[in-house]
N, C-alpha and C. Protein backbone atom coordinates (compact mmCIF):
# COMPACT_ATOMS: atom_id res chain seq x y z
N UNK A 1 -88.72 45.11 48.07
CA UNK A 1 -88.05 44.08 48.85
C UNK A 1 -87.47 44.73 50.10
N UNK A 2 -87.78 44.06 51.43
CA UNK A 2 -87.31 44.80 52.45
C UNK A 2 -85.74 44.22 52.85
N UNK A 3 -85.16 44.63 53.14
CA UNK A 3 -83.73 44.48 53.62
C UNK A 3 -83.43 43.77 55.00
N UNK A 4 -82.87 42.30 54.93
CA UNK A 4 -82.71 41.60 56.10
C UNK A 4 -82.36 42.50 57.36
N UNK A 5 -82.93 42.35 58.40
CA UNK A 5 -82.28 42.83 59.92
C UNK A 5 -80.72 41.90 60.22
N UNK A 6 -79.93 43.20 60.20
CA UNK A 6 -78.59 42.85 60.40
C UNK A 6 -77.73 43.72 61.30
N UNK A 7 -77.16 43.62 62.24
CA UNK A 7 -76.56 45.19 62.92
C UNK A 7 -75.15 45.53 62.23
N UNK A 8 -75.15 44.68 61.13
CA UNK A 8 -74.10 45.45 60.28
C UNK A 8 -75.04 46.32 59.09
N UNK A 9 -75.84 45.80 59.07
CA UNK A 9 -76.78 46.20 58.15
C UNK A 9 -77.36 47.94 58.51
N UNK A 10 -77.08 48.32 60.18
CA UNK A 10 -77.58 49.07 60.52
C UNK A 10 -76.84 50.69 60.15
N UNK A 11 -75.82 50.10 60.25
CA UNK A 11 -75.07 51.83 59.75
C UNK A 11 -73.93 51.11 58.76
N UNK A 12 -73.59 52.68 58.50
CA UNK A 12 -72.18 52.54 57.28
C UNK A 12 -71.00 53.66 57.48
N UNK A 13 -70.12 53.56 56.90
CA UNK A 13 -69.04 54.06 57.86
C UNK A 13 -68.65 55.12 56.63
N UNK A 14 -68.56 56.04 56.95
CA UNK A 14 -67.88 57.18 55.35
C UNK A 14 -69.26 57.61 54.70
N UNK A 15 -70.68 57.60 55.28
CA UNK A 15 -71.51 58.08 54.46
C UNK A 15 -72.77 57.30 55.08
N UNK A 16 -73.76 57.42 53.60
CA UNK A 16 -75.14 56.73 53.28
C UNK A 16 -75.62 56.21 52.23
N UNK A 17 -74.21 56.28 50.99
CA UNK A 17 -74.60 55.56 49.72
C UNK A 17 -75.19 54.54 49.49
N UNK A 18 -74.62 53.24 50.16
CA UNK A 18 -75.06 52.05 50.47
C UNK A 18 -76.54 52.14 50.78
N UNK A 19 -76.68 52.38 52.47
CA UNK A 19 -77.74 52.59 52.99
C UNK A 19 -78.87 53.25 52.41
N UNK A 20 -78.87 54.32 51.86
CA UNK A 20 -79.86 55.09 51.02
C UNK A 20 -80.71 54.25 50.12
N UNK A 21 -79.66 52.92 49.61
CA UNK A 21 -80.94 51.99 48.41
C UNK A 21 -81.68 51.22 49.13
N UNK A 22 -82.65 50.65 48.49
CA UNK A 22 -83.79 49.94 49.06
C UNK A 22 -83.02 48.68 49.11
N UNK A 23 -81.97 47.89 48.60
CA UNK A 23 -81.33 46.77 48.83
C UNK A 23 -79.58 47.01 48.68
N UNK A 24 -79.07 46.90 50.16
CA UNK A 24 -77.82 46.70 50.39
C UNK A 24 -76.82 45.96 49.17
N UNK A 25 -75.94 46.28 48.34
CA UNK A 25 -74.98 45.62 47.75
C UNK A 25 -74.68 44.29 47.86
N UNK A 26 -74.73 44.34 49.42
CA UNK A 26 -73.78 42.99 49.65
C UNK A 26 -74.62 42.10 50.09
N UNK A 27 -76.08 42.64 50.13
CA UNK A 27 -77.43 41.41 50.76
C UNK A 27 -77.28 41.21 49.18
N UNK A 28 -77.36 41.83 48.17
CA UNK A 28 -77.95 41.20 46.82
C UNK A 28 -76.64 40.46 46.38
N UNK A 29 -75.44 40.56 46.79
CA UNK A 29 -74.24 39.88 46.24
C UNK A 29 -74.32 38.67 47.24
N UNK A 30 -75.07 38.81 48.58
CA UNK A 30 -75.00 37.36 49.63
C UNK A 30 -76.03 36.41 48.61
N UNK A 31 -77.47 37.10 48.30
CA UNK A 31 -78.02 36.14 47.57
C UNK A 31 -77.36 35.95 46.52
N UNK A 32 -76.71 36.25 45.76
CA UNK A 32 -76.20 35.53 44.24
C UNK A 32 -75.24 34.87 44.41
N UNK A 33 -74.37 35.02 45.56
CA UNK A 33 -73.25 34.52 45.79
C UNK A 33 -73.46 33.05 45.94
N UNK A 34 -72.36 32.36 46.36
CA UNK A 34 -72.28 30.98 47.26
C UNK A 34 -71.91 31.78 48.58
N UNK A 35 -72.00 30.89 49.74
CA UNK A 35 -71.47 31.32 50.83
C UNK A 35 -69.81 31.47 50.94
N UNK A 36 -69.26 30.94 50.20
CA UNK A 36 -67.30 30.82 50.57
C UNK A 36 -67.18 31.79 49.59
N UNK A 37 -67.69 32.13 48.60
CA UNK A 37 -67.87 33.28 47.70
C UNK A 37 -67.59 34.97 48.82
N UNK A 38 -69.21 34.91 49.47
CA UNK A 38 -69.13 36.06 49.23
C UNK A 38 -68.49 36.23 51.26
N UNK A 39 -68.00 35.07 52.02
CA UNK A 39 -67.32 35.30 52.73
C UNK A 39 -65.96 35.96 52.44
N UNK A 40 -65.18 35.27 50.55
CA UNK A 40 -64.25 36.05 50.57
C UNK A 40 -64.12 37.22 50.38
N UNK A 41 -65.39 37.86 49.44
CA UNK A 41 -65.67 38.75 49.14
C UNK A 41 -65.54 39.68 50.67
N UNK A 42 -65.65 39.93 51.18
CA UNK A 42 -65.90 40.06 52.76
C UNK A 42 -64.74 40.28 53.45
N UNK A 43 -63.66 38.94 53.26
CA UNK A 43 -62.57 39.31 53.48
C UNK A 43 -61.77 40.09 53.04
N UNK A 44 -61.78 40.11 51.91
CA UNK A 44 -60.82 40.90 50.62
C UNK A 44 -61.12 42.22 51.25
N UNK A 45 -62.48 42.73 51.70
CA UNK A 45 -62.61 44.29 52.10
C UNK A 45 -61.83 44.52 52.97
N UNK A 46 -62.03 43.59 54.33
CA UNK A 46 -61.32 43.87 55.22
C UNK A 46 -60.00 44.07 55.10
N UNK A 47 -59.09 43.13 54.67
CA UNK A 47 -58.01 43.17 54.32
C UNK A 47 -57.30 44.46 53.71
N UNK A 48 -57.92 44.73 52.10
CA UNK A 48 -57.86 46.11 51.75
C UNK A 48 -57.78 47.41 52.71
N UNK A 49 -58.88 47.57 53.03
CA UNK A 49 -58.98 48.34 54.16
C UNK A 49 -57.67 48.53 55.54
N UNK A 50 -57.57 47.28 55.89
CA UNK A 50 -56.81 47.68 56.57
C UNK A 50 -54.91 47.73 56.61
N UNK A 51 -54.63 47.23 54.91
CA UNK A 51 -53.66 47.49 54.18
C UNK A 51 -53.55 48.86 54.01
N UNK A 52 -54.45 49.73 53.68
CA UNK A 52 -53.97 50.45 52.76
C UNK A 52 -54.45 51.98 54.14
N UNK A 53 -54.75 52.05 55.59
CA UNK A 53 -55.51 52.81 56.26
C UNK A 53 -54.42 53.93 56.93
N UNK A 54 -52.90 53.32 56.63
CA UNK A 54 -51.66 54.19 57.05
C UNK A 54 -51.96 55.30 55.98
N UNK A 55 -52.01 54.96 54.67
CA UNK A 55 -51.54 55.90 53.53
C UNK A 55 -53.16 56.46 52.92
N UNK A 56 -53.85 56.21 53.57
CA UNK A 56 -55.69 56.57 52.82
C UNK A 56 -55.84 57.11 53.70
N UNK A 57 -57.10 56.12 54.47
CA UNK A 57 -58.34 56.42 55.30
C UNK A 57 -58.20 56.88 56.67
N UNK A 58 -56.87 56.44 57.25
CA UNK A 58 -56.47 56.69 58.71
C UNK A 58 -57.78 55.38 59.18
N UNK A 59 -58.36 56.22 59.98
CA UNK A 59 -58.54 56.05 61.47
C UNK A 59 -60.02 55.25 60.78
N UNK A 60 -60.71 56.22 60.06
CA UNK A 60 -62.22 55.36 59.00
C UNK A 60 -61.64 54.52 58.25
N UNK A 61 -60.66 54.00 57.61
CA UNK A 61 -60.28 52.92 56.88
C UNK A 61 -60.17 51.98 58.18
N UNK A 62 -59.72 51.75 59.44
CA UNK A 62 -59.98 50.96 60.45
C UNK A 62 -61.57 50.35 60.79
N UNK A 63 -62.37 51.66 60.57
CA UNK A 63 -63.70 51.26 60.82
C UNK A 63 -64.25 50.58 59.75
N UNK A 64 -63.85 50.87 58.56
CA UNK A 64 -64.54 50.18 57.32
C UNK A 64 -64.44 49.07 57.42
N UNK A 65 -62.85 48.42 57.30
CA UNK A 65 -62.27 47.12 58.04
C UNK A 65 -63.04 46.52 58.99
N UNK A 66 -63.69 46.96 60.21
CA UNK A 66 -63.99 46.29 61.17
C UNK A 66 -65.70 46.28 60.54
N UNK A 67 -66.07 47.05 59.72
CA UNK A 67 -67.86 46.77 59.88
C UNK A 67 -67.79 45.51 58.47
N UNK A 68 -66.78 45.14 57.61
CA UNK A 68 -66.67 44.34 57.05
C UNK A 68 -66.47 43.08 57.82
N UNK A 69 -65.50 43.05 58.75
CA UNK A 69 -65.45 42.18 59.81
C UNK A 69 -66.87 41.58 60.45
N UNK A 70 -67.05 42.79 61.11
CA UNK A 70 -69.08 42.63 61.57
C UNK A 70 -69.39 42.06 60.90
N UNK A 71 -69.90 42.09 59.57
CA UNK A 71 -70.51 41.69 58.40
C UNK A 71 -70.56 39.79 57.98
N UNK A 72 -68.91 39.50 58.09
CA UNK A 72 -68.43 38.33 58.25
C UNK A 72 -69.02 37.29 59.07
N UNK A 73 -68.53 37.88 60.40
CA UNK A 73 -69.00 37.14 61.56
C UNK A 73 -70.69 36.57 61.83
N UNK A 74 -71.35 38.13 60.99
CA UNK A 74 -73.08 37.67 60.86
C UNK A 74 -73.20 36.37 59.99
N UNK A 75 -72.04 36.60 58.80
CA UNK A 75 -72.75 35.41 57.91
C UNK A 75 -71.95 34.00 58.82
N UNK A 76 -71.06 34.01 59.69
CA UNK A 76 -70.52 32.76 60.05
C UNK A 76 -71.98 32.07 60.62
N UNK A 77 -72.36 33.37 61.69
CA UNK A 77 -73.09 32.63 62.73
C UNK A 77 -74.66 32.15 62.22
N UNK A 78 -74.89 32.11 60.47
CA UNK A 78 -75.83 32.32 60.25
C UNK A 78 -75.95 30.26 60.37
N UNK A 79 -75.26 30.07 60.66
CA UNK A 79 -75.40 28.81 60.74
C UNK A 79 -74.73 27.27 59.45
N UNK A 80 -74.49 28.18 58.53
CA UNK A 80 -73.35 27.89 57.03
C UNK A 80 -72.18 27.37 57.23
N UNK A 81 -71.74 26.61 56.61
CA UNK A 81 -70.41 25.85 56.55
C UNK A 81 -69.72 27.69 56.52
N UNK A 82 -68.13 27.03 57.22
CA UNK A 82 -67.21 28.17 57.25
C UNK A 82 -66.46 28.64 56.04
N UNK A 83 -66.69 29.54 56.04
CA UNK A 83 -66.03 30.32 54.44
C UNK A 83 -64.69 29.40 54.54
């Protein structure tokens, strides 16, 4: 199965775990999901991320946050009722 074209899809922030499988986590959690599902799902990262980026991640807990963000915004514009 090839992996949707996404430019969040294109890199990952802290590594290549993700990236390395033949299907993204969160493409196989978008298909199983509902859409308000896995928008929250989506949010919750962001959020996390950028809760916790004083006392963790610094400066890459910002970026994680924002490519979750990216991520979001792809599924808004995919044309789907709004999370």
């Amino acid at each position: 199965m090839n992996e949707p074209r996404s430019e969040a899809n294109e890199y990952q922030v802290g590594g290549d775990h993700y990236r390395s499988l033949p299907v993204q986590p969160w493409t196989a959690m978008e298909s199983w999901m509902s859409h308000e599902a896995f928008c929250g799902f989506l949010q919750g990262n962001a959020v996390k991320y950028l809760a916790r980026y004083k006392t963790k991640g610094g400066v890459e807990d910002l970026r994680k946050a924002r490519h979750y963000i990216e991520k979001l915004i792809e599924a808004e514009m995919k044309g789907k009722p709004s999370c």
